[in-house]
PDB file of N, CA and C in Angstrom:
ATOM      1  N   UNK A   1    -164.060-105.895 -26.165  1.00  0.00           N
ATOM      2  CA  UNK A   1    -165.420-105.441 -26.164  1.00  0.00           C
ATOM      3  C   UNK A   1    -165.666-104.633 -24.898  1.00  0.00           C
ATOM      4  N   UNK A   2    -165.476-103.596 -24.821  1.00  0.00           N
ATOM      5  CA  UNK A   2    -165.650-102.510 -24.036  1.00  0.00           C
ATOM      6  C   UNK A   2    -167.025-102.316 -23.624  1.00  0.00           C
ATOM      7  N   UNK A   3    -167.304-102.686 -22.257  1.00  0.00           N
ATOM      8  CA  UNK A   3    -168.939-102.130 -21.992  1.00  0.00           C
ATOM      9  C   UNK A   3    -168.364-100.623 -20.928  1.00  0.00           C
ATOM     10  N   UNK A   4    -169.453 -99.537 -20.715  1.00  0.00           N
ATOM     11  CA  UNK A   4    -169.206 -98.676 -20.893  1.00  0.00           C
ATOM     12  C   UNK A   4    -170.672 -98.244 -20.095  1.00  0.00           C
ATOM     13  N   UNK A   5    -170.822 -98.091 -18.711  1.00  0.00           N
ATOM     14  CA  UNK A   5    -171.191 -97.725 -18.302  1.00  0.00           C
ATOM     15  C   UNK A   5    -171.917 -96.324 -17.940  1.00  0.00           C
ATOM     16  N   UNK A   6    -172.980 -95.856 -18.505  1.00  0.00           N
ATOM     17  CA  UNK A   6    -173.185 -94.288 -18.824  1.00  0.00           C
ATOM     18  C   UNK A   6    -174.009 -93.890 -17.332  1.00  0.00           C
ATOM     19  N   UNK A   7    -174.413 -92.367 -16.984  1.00  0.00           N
ATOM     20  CA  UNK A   7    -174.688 -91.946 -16.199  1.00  0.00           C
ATOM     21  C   UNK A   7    -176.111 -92.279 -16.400  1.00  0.00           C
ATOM     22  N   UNK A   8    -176.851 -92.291 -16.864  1.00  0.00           N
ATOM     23  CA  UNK A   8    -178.478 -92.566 -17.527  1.00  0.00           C
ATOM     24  C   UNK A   8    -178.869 -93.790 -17.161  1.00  0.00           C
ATOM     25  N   UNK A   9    -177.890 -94.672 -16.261  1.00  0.00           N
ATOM     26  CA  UNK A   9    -178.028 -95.504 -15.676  1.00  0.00           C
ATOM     27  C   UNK A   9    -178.750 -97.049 -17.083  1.00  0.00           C
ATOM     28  N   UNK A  10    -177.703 -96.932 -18.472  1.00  0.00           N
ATOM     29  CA  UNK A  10    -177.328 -97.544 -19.616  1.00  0.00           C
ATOM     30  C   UNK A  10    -176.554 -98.238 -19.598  1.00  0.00           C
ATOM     31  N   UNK A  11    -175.884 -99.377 -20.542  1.00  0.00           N
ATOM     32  CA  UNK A  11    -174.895-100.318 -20.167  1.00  0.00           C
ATOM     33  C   UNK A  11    -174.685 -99.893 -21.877  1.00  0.00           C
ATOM     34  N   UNK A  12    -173.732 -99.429 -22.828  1.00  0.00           N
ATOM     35  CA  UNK A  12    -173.112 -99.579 -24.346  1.00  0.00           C
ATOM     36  C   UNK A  12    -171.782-100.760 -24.588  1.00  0.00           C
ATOM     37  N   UNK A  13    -172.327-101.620 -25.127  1.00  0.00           N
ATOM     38  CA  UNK A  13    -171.324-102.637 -25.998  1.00  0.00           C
ATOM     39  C   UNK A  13    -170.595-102.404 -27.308  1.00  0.00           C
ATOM     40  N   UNK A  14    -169.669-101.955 -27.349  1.00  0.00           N
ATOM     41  CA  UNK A  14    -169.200-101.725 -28.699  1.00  0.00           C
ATOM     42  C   UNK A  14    -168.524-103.203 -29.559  1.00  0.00           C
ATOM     43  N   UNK A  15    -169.168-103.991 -29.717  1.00  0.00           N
ATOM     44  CA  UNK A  15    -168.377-105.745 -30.634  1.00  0.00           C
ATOM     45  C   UNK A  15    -167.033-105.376 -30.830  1.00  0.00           C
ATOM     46  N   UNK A  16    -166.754-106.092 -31.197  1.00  0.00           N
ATOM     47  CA  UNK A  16    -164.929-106.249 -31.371  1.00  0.00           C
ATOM     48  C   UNK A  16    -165.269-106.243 -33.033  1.00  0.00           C
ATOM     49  N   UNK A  17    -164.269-106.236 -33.735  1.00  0.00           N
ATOM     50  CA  UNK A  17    -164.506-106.130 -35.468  1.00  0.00           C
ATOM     51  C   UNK A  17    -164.529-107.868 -35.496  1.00  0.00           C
ATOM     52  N   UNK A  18    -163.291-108.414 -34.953  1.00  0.00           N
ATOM     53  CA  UNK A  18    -163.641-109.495 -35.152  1.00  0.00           C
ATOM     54  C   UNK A  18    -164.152-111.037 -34.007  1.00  0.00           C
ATOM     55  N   UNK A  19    -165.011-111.257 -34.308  1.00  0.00           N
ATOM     56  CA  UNK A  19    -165.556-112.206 -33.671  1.00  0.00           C
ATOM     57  C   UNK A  19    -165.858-113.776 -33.939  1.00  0.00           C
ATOM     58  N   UNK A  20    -164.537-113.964 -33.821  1.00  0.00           N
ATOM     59  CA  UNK A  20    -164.328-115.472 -34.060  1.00  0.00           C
ATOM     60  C   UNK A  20    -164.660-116.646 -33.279  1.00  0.00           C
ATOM     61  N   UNK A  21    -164.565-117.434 -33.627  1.00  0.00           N
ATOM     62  CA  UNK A  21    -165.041-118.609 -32.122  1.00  0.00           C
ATOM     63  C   UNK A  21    -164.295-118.610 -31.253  1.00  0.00           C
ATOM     64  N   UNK A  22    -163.224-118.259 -30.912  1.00  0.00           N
ATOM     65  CA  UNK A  22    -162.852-117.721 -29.634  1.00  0.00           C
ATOM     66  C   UNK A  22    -163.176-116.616 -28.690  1.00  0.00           C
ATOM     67  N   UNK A  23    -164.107-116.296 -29.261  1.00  0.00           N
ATOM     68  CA  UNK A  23    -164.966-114.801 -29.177  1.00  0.00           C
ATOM     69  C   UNK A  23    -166.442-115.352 -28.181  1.00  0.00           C
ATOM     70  N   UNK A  24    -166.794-116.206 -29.124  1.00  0.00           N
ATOM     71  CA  UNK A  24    -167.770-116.481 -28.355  1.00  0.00           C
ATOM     72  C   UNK A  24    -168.427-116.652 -26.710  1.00  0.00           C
ATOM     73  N   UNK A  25    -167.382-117.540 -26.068  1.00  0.00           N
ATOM     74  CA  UNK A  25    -167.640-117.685 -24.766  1.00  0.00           C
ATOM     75  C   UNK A  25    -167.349-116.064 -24.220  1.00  0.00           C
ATOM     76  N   UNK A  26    -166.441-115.408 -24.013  1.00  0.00           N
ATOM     77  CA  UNK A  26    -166.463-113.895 -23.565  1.00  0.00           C
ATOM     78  C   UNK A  26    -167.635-112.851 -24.285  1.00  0.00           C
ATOM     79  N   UNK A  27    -168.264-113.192 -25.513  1.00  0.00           N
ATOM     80  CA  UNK A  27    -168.966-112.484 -25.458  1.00  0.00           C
ATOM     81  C   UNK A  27    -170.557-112.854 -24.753  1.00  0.00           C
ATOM     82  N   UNK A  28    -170.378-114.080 -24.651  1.00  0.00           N
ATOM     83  CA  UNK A  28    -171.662-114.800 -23.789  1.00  0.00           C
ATOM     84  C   UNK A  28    -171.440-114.118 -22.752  1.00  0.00           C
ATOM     85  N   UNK A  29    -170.577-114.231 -22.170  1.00  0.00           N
ATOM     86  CA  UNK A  29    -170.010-113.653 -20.341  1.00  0.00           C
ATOM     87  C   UNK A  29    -170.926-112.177 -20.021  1.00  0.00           C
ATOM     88  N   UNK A  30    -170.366-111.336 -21.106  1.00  0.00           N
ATOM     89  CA  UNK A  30    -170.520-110.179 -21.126  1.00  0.00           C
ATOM     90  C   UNK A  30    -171.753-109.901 -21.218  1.00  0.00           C
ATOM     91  N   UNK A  31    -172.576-110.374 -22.334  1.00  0.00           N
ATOM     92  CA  UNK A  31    -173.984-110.270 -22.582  1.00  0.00           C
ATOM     93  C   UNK A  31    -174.532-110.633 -21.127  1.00  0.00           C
ATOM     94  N   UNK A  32    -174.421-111.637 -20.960  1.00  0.00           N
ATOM     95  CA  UNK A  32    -174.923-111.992 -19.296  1.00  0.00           C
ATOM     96  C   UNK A  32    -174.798-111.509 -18.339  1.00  0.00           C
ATOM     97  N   UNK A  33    -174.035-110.669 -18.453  1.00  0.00           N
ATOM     98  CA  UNK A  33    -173.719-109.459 -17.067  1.00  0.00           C
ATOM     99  C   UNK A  33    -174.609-108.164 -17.480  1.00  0.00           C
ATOM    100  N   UNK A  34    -174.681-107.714 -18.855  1.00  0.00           N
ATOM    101  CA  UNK A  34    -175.635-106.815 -18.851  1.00  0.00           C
ATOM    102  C   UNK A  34    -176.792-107.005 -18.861  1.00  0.00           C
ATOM    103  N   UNK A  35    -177.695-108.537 -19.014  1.00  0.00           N
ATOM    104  CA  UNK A  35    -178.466-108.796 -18.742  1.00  0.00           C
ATOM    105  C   UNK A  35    -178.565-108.843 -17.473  1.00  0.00           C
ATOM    106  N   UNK A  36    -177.896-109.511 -16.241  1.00  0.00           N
ATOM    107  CA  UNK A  36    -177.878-109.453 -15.283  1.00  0.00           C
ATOM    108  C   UNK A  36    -178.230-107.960 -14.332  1.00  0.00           C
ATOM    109  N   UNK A  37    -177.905-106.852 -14.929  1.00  0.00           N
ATOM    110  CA  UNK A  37    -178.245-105.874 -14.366  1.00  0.00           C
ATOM    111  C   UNK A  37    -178.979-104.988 -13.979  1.00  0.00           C
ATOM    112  N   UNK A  38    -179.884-105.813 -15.724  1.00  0.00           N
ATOM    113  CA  UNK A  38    -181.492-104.930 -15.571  1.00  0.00           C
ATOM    114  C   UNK A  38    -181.237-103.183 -15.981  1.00  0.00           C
ATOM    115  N   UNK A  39    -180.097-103.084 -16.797  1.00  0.00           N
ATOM    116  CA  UNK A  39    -180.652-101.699 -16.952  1.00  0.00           C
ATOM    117  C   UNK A  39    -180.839-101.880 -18.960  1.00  0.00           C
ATOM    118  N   UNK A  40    -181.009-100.552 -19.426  1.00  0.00           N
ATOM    119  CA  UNK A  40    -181.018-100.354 -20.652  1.00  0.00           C
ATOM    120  C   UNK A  40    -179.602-101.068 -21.507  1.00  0.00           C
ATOM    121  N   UNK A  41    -179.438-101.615 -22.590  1.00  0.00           N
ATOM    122  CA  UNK A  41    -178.771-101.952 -23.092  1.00  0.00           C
ATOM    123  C   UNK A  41    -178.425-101.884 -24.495  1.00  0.00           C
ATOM    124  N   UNK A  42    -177.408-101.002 -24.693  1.00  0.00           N
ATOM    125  CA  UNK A  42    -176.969-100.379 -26.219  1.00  0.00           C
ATOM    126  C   UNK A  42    -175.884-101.033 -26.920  1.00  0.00           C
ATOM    127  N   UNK A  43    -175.837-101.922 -28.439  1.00  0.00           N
ATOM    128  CA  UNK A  43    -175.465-102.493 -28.313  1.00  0.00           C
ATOM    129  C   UNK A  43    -174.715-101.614 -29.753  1.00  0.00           C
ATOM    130  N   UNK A  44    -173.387-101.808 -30.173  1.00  0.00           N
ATOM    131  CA  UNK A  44    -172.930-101.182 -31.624  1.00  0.00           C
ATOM    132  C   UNK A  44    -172.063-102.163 -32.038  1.00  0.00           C
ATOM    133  N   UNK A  45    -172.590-102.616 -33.528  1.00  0.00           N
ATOM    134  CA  UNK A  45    -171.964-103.347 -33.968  1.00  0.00           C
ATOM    135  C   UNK A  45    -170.941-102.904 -35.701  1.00  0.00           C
ATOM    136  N   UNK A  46    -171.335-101.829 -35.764  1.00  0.00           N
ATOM    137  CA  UNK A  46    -170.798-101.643 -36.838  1.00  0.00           C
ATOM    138  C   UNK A  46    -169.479-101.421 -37.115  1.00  0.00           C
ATOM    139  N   UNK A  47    -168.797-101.865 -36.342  1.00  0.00           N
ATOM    140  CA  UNK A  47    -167.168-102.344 -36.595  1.00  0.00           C
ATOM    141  C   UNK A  47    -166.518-103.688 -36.626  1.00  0.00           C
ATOM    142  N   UNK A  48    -167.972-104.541 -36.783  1.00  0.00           N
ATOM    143  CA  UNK A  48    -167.660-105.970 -36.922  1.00  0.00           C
ATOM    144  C   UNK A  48    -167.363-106.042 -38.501  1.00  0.00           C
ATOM    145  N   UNK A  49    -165.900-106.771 -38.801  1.00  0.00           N
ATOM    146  CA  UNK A  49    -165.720-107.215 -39.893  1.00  0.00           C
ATOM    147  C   UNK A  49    -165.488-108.753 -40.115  1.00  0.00           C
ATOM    148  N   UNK A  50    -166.085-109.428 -38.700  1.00  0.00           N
ATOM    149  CA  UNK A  50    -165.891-111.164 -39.248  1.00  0.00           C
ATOM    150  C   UNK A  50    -166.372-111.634 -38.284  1.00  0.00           C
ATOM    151  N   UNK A  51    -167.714-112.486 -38.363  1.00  0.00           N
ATOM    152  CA  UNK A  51    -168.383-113.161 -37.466  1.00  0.00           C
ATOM    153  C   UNK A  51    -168.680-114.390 -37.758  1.00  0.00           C
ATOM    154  N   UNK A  52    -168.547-115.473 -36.607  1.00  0.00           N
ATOM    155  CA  UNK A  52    -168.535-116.506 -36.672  1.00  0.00           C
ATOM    156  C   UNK A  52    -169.873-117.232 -36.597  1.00  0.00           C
ATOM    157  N   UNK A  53    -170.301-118.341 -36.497  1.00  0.00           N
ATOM    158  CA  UNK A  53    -171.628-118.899 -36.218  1.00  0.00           C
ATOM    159  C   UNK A  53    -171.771-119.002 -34.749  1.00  0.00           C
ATOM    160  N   UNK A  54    -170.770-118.874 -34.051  1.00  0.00           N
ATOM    161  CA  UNK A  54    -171.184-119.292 -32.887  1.00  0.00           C
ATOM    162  C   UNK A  54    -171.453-117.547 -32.504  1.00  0.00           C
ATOM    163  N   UNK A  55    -170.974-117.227 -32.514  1.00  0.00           N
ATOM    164  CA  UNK A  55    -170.977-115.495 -32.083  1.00  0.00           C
ATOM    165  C   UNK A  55    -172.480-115.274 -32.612  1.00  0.00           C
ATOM    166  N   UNK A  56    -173.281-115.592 -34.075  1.00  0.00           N
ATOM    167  CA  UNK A  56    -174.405-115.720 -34.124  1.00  0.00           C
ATOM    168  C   UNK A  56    -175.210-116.085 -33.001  1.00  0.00           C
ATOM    169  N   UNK A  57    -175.095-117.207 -32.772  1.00  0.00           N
ATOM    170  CA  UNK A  57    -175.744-118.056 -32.054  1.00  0.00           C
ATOM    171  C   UNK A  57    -175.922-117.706 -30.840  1.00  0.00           C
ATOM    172  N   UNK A  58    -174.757-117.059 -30.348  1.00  0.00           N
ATOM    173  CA  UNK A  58    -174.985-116.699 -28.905  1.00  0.00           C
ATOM    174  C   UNK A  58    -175.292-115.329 -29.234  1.00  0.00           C
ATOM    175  N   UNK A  59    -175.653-114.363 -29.658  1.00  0.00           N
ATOM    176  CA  UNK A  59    -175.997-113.216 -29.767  1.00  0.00           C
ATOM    177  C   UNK A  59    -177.544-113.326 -30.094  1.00  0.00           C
ATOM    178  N   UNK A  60    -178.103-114.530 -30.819  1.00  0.00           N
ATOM    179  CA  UNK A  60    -179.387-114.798 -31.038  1.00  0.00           C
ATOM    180  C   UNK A  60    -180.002-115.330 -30.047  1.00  0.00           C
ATOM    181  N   UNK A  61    -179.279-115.999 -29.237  1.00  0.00           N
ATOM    182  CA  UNK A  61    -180.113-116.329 -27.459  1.00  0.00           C
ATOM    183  C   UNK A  61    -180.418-115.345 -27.226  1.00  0.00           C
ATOM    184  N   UNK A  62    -179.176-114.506 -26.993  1.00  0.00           N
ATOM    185  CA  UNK A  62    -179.388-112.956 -26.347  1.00  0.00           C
ATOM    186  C   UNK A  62    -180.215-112.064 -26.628  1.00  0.00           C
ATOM    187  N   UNK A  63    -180.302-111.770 -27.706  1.00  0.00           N
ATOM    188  CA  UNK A  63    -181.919-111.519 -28.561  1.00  0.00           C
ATOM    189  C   UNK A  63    -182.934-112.061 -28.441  1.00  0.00           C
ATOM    190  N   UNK A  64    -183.124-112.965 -28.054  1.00  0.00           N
ATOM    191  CA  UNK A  64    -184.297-114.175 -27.721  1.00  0.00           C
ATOM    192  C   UNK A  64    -184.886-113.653 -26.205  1.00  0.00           C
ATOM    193  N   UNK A  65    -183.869-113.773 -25.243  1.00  0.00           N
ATOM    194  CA  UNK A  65    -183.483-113.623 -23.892  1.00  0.00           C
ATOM    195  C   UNK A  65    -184.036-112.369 -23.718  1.00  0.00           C
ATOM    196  N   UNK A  66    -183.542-111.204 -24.009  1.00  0.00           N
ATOM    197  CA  UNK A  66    -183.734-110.113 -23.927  1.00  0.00           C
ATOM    198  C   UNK A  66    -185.884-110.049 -24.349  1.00  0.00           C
ATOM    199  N   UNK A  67    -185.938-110.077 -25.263  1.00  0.00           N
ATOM    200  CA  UNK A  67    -187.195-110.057 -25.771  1.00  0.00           C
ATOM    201  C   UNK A  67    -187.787-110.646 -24.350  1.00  0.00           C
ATOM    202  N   UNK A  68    -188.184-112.158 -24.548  1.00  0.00           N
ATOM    203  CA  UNK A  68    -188.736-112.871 -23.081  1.00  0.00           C
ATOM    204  C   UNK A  68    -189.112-112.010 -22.082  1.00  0.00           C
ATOM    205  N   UNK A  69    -187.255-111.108 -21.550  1.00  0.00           N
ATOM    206  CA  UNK A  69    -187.569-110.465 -20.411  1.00  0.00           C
ATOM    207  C   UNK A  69    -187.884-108.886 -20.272  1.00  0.00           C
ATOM    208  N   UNK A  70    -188.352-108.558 -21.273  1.00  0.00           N
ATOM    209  CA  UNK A  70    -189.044-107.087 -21.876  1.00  0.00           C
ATOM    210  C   UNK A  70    -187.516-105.892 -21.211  1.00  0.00           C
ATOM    211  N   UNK A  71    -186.685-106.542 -21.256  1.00  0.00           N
ATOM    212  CA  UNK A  71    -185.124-105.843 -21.119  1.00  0.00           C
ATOM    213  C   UNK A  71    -185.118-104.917 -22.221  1.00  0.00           C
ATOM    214  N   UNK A  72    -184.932-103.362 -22.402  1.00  0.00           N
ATOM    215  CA  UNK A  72    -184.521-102.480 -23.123  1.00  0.00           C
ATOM    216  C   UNK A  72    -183.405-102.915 -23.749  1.00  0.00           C
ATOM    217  N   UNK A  73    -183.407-102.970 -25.149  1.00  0.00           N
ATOM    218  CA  UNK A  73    -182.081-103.167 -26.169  1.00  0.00           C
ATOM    219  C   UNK A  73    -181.893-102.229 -27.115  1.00  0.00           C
ATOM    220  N   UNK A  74    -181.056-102.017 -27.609  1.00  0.00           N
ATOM    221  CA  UNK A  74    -181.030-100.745 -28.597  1.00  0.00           C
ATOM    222  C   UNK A  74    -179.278-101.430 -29.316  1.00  0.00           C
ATOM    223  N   UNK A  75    -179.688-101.784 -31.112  1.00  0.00           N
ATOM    224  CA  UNK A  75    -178.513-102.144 -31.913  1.00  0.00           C
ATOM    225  C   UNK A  75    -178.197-100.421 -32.654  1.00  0.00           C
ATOM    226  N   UNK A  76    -177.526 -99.928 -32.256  1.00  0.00           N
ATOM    227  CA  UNK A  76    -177.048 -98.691 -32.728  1.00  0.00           C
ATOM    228  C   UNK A  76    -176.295 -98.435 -33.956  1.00  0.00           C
ATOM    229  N   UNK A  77    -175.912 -99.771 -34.363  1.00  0.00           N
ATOM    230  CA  UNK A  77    -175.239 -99.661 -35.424  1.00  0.00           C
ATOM    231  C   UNK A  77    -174.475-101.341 -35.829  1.00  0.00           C
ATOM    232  N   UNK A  78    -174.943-101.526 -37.220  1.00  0.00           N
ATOM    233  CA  UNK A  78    -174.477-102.475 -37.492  1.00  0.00           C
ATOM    234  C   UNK A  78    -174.077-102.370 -39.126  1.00  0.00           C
ATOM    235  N   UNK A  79    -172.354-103.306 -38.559  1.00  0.00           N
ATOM    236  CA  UNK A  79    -172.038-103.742 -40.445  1.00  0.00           C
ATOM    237  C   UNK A  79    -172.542-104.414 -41.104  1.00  0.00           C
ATOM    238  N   UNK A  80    -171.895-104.321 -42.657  1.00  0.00           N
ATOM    239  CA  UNK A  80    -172.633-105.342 -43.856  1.00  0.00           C
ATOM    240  C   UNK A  80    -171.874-106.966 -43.052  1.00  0.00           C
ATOM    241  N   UNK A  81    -171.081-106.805 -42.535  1.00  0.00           N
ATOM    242  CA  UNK A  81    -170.655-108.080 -42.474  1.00  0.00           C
ATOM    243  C   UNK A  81    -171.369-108.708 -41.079  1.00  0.00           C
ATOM    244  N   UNK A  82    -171.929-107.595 -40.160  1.00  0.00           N
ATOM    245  CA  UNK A  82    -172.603-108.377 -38.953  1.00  0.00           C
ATOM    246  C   UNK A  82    -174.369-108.286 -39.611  1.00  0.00           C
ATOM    247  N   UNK A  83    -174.441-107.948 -40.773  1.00  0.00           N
ATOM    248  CA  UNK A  83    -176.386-108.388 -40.552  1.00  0.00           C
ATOM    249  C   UNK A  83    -176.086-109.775 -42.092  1.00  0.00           C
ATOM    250  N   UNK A  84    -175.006-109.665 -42.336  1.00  0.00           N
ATOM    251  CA  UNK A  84    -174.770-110.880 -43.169  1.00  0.00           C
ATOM    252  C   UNK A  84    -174.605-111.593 -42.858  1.00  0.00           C
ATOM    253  N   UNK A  85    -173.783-111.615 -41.367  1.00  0.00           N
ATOM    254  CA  UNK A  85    -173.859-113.489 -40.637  1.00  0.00           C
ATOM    255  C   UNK A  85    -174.883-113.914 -40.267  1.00  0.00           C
ATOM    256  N   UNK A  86    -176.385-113.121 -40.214  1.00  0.00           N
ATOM    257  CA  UNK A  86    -177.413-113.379 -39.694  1.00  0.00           C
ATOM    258  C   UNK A  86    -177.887-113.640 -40.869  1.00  0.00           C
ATOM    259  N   UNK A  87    -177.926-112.983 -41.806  1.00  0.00           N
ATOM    260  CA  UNK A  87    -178.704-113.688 -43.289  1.00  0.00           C
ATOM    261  C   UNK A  87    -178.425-114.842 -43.771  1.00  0.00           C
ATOM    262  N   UNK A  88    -177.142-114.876 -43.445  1.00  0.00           N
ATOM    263  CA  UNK A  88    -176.238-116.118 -44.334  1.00  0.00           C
ATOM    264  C   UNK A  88    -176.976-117.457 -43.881  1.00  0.00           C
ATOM    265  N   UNK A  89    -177.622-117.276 -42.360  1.00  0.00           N
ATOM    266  CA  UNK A  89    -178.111-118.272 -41.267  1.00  0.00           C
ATOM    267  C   UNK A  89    -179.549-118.565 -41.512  1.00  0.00           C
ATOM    268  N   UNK A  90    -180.498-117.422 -42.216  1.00  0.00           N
ATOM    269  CA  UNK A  90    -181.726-117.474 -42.154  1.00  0.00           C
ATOM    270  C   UNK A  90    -182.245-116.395 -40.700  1.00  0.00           C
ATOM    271  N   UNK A  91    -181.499-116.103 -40.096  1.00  0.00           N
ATOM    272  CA  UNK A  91    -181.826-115.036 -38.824  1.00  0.00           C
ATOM    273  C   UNK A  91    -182.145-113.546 -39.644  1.00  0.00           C
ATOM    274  N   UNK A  92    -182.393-113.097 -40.211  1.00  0.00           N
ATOM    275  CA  UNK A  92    -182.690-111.893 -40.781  1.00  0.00           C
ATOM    276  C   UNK A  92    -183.682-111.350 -39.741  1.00  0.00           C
ATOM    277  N   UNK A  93    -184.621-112.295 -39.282  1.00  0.00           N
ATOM    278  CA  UNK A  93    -185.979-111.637 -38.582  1.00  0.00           C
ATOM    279  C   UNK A  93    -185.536-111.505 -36.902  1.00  0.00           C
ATOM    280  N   UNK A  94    -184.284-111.751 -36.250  1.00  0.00           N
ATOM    281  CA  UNK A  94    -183.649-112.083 -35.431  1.00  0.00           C
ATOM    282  C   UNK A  94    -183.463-110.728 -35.166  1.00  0.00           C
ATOM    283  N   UNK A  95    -182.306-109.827 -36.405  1.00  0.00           N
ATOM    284  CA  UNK A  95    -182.093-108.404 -36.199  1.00  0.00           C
ATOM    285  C   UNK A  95    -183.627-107.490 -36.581  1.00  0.00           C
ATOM    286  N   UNK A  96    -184.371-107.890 -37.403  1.00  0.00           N
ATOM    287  CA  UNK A  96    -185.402-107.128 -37.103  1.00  0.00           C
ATOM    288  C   UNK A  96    -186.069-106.849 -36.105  1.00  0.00           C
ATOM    289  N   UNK A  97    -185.875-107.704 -35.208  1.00  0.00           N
ATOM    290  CA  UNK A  97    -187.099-107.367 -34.430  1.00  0.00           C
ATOM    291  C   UNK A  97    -185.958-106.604 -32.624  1.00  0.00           C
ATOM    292  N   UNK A  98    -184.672-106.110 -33.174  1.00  0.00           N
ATOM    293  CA  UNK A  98    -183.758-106.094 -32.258  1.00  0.00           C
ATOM    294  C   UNK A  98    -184.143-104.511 -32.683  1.00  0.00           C
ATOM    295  N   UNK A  99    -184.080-104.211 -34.076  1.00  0.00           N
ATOM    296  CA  UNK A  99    -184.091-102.865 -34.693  1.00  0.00           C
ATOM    297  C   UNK A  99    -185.509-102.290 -34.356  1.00  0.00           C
ATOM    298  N   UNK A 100    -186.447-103.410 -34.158  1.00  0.00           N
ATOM    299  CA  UNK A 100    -187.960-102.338 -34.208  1.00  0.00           C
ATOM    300  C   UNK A 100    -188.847-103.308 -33.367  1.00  0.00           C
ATOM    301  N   UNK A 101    -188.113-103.435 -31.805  1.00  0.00           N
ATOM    302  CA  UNK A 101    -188.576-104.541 -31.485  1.00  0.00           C
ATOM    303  C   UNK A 101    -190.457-104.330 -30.772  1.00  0.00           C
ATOM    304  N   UNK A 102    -190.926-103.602 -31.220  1.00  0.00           N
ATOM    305  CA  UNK A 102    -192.505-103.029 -31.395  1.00  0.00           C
ATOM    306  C   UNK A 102    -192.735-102.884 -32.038  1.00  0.00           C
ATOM    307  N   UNK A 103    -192.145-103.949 -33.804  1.00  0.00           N
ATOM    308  CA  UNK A 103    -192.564-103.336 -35.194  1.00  0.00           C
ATOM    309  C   UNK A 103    -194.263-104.030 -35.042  1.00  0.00           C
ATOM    310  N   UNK A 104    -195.089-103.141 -35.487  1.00  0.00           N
ATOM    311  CA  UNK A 104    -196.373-103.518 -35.687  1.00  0.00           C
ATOM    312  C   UNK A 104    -197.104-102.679 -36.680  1.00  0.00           C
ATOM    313  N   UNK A 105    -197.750-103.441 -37.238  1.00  0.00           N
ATOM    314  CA  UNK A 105    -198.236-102.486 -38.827  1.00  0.00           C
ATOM    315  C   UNK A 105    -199.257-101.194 -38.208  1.00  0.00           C
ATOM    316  N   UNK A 106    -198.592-100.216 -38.730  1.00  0.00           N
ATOM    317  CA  UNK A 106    -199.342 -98.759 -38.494  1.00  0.00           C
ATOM    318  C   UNK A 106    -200.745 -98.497 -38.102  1.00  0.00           C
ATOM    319  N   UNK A 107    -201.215 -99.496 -39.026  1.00  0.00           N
ATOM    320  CA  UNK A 107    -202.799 -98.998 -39.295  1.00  0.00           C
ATOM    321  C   UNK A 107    -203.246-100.655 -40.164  1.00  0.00           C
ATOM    322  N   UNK A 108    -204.143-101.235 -39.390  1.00  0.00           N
ATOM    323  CA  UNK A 108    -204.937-102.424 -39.949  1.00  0.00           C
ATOM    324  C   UNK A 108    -206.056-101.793 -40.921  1.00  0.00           C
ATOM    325  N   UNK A 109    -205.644-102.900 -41.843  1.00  0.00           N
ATOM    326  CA  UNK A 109    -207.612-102.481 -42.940  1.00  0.00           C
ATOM    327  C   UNK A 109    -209.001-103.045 -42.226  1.00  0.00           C
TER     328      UNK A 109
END
């Protein structure tokens, strides 16, 4: 999992395809260092082809975490198989609000 330091003063995560429970603790690590830094954070997942529950789980703190601390996130891209480990869980509203995390209805009646 390559983070990738841009000039725009950005941090980009590209996931590994697969993210198994051995996956988990290093990708906690990682998440925590770009949290740690306070800058923008881009995250691409659409080369995940196998995710575990725990890789859920700790990616849904991180989502949690992030929100709390009004930290810039940006999911740039995600597979059928990474917004399916979140459905499979009941987290569906987990990646929504990662994708549109100011979703608010347009216009009230």
């Amino acid at each position: 999992m390559p983070v990738q330091e841009n000039r725009v003063e950005r941090l980009s995560l590209s996931l590994n395809p697969i993210l198994d429970l051995r996956s988990a603790g290093p990708l906690k690590d990682i998440l925590q260092q770009g949290l740690g830094r306070g800058v923008p954070l881009q995250i691409n997942a659409s080369a995940v082809t196998q995710m575990s529950t725990a890789c859920v789980q700790v990616l849904t703190a991180f989502f949690i975490e992030i929100r709390t601390t009004g930290s810039p996130l940006s999911l740039s891209g995600s597979s059928t198989s990474f917004d399916s480990a979140f459905l499979k869980l009941g987290l569906a509203h987990v990646l929504q609000s990662v994708r549109s995390p100011a979703s608010t209805p347009e216009s009230s009646p």
